[in-house]
Protein backbone atom coordinates (compact mmCIF):
# COMPACT_ATOMS: atom_id res chain seq x y z
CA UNK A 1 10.50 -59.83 277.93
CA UNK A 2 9.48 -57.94 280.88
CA UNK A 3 12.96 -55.95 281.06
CA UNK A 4 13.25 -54.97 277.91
CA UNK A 5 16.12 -57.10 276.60
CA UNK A 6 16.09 -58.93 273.31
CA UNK A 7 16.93 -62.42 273.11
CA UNK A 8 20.00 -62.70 271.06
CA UNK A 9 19.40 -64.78 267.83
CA UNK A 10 21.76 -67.95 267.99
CA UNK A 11 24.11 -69.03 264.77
CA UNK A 12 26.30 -72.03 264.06
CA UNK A 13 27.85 -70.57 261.01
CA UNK A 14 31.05 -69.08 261.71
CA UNK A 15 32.42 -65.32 260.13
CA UNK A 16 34.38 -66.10 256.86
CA UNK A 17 37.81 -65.92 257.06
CA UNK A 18 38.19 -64.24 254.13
CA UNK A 19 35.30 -61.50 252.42
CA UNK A 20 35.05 -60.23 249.24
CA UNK A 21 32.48 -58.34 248.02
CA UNK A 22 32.04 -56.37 244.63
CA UNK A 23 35.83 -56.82 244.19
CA UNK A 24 36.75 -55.41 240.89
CA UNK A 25 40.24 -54.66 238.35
CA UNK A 26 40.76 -52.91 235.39
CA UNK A 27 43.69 -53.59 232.69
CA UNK A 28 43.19 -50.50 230.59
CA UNK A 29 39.73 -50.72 229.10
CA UNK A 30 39.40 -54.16 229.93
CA UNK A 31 37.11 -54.73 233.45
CA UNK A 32 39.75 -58.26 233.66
CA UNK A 33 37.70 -58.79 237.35
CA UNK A 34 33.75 -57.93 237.43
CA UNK A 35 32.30 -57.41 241.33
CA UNK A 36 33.07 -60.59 242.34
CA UNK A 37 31.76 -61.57 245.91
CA UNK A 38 33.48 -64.43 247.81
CA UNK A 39 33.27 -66.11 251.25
CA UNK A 40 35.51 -68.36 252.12
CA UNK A 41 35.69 -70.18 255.90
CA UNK A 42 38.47 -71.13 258.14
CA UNK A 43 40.21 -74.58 257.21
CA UNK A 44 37.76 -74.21 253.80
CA UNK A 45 39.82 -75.97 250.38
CA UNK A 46 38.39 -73.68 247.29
CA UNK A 47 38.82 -74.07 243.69
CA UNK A 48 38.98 -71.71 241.44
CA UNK A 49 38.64 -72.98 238.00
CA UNK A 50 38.18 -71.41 234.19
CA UNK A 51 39.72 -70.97 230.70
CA UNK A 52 43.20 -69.43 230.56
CA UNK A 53 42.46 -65.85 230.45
CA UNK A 54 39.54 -65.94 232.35
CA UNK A 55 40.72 -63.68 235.20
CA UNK A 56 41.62 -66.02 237.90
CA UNK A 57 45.13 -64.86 238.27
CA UNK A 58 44.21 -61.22 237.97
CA UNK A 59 41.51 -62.02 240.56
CA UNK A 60 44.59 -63.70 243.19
CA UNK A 61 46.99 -61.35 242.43
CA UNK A 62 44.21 -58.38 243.40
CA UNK A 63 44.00 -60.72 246.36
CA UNK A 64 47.52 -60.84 247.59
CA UNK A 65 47.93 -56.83 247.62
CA UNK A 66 50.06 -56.66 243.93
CA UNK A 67 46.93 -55.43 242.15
CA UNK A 68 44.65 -52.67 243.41
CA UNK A 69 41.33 -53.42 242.86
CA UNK A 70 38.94 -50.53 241.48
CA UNK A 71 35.93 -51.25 243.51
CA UNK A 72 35.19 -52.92 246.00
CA UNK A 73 36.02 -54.52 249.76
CA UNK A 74 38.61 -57.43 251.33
CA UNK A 75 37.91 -57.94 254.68
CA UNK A 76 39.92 -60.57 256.73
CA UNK A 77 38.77 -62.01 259.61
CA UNK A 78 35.85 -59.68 259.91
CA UNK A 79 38.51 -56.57 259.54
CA UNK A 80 38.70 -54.50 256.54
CA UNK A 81 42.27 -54.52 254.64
CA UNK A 82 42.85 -52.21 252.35
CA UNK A 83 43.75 -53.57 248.88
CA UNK A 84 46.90 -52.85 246.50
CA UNK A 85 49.65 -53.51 249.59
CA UNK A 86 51.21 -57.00 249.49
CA UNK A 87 53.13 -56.20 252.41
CA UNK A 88 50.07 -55.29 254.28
CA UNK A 89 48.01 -58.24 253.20
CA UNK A 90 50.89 -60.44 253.42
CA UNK A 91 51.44 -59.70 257.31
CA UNK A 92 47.77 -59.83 257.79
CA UNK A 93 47.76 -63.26 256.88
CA UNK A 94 47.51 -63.71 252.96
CA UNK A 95 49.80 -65.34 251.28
CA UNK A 96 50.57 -66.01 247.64
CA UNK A 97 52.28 -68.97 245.92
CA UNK A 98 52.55 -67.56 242.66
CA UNK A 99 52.47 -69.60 239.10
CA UNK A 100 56.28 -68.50 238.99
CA UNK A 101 57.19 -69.91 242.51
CA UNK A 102 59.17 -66.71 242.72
CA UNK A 103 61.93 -68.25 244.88
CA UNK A 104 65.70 -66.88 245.07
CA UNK A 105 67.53 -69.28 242.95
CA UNK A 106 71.00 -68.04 244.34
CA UNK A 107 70.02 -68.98 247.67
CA UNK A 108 69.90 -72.39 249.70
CA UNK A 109 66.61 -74.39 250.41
CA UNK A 110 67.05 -73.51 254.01
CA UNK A 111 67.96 -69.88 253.20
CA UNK A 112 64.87 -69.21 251.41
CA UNK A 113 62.94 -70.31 254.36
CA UNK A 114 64.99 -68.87 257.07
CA UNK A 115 64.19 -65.30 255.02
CA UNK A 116 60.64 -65.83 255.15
CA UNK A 117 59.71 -67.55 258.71
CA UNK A 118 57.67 -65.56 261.17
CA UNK A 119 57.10 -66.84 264.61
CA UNK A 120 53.27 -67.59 263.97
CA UNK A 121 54.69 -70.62 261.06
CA UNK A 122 55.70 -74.05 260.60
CA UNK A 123 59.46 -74.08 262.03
CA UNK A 124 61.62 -75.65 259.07
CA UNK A 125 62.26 -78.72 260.75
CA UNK A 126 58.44 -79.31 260.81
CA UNK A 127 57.89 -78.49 257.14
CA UNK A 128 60.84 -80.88 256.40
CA UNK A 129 58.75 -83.34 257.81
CA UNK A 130 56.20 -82.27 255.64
CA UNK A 131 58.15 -82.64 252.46
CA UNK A 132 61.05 -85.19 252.88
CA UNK A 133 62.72 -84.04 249.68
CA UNK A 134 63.85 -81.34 251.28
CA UNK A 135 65.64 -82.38 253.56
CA UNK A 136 68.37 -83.72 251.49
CA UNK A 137 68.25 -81.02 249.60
CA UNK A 138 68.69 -78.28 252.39
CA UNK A 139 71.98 -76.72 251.45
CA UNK A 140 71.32 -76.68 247.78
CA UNK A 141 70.86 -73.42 245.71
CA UNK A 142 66.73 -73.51 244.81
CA UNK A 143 68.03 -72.48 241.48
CA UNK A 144 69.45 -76.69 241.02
CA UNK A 145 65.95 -77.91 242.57
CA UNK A 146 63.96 -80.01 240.45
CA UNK A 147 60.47 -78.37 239.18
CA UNK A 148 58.38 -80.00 241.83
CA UNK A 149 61.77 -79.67 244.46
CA UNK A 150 61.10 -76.11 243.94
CA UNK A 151 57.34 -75.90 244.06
CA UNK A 152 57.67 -78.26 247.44
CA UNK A 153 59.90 -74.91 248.50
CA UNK A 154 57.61 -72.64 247.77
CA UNK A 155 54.72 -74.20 249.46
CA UNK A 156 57.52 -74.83 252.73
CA UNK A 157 58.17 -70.93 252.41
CA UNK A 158 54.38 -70.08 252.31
CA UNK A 159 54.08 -72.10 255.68
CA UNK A 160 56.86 -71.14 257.23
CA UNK A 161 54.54 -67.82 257.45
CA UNK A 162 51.47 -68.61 259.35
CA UNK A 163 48.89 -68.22 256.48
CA UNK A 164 45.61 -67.12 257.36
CA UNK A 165 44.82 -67.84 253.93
CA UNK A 166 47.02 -69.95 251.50
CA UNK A 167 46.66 -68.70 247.72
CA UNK A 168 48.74 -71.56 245.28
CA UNK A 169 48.02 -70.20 242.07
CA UNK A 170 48.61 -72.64 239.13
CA UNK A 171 50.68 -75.58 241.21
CA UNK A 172 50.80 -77.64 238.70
CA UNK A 173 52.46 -75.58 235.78
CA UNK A 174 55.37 -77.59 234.10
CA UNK A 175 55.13 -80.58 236.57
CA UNK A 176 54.53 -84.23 235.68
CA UNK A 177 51.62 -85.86 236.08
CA UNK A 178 52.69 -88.39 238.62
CA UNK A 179 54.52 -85.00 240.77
CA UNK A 180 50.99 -82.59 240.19
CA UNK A 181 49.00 -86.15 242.30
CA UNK A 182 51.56 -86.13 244.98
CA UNK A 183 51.58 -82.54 244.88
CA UNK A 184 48.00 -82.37 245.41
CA UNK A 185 47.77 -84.47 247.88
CA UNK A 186 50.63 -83.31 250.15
CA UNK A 187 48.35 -79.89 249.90
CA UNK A 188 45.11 -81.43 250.85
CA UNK A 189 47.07 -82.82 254.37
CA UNK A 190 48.55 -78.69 254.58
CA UNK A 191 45.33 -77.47 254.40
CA UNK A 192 44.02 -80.14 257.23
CA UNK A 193 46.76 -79.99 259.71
CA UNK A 194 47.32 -75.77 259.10
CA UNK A 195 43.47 -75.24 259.20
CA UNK A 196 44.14 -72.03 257.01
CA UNK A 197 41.48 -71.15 254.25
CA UNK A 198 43.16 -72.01 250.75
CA UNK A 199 42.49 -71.11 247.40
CA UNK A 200 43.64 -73.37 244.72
CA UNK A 201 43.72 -71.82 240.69
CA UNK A 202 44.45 -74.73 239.11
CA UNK A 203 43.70 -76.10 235.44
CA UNK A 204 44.00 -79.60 236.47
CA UNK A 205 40.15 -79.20 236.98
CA UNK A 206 39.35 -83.43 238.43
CA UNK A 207 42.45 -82.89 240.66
CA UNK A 208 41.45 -79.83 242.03
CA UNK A 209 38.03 -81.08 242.74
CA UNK A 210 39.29 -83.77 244.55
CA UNK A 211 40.88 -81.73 247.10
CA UNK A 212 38.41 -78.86 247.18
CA UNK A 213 35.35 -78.51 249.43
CA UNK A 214 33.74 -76.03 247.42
CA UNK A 215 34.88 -74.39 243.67
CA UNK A 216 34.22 -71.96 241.85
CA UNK A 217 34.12 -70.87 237.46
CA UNK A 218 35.28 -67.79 236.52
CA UNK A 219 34.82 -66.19 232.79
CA UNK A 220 35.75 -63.19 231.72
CA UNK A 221 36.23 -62.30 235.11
CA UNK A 222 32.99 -62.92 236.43
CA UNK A 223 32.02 -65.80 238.49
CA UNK A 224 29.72 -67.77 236.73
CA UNK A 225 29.11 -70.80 238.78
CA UNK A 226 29.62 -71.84 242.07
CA UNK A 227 28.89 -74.97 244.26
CA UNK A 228 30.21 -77.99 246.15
CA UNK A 229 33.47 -80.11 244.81
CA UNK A 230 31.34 -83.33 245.11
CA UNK A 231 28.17 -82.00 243.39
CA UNK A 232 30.56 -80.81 240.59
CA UNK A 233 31.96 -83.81 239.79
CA UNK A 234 29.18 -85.63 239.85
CA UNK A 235 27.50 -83.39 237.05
CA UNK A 236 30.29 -82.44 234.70
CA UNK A 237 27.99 -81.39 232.65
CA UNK A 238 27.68 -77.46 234.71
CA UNK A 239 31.19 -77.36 234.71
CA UNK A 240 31.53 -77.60 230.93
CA UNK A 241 28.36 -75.23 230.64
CA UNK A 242 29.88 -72.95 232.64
CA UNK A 243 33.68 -72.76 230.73
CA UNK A 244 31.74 -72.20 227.46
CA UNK A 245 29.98 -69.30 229.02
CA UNK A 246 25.99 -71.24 229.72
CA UNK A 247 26.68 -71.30 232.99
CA UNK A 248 24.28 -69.54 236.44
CA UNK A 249 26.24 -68.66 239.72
CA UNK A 250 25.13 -69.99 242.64
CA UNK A 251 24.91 -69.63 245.99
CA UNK A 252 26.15 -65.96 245.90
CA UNK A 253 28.78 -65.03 248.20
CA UNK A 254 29.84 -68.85 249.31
């Protein structure tokens, strides 16, 4: 071009929401997370599957700020954030739902959200609306609440925050089959209405493919294979070769 300027090259994929790359943690001599790279879009649903002890957990926790990682880089919304500070990841927009839904028991269903809300969130009329069990159970201690009462709370208190990205770690642990469906489907409409990225740990491996765009197998703290929700469970067959250790990763990075 005769002045000099370069045309600018044109994309339609947006900047992930959420970038890992070479992410890594250490328990003692163990490497529990191994330079895992990760990409995950605005409004994306992502599974992360694997055997228990695999590293998922490690890897979410490491996520959230309550683990430092060893090596590595988290960047948010194109923005580095430095890892090991919950408090600092947490008001940058991640936020953890824990296996352990962590809630205060002594305290009311409306009290544990009231503690938690930001301005940027769901008010807690709206995510009463979202989970109708609630709202008869507002002035009741969360310690009285029903297993899936209580994991409804601690999805309400995760919203309540304005997630940039939504971590649920293990939803279904101790719930009913019947509670884990409704469960899962109640956080396939939060992900679509709060268009936050979320990553879903879950052992529950169909259910969490039915909710996921993408997923991903992690073993020994590596990710082994990843690909699309639909493509893996249509061929079963690279999710089981993966969990026994056979598996390739794909698609690095997404």
């Amino acid at each position: 071009m005769g002045d000099g300027l370069q045309p600018v090259p044109h994309t339609d994929t947006p900047a992930p929401t959420l970038r890992l790359r070479g992410v890594g943690r250490r328990f003692g001599g163990l490497l529990a997370v191994r330079e895992v790279d990760l990409d995950i879009a605005q409004g994306e649903r992502r599974a992360v599957l694997g055997p228990n002890g695999a590293g998922k957990t490690t890897l979410m926790l490491t996520l959230a700020g309550l683990l430092p990682p060893i090596a590595g880089t988290i960047n948010l919304e194109g923005q580095p954030v430095k890892g090991g500070s919950a408090r600092r990841l947490n008001r940058a927009g991640v936020v953890l739902v824990p296996d352990s839904r962590a809630l205060f028991t002594a305290m009311t269903t409306v009290e544990n959200l009231e503690v938690a809300r930001r301005p940027t969130g769901m008010t807690i009329d709206e995510v009463m609306e979202t989970f109708p069990a609630l709202g008869t159970r507002r002035k009741i201690r969360a310690g009285m609440l029903s297993g899936g009462e209580q994991q409804m709370l601690a999805l309400a208190r995760a919203l309540v925050q304005g997630p940039k990205v939504l971590i649920v770690d293990e939803m279904s642990m101790g719930l009913a089959p019947i509670i884990v469906e409704q469960l899962m489907a109640k956080l396939r409409e939060i992900a679509d209405r709060s268009n936050a990225a979320v990553i879903l740990v879950e052992q529950h491996v169909h259910l969490a493919l039915e909710i996921a765009d993408r997923a991903l197998v992690v073993v020994h703290g590596e990710v082994v294979l990843q690909g699309s929700a639909a493509e893996l469970r249509e061929d079963p067959s690279r999710l089981q070769a993966a969990y026994l250790g056979a598996g390739a990763a794909s698609t690095p990075g997404g």
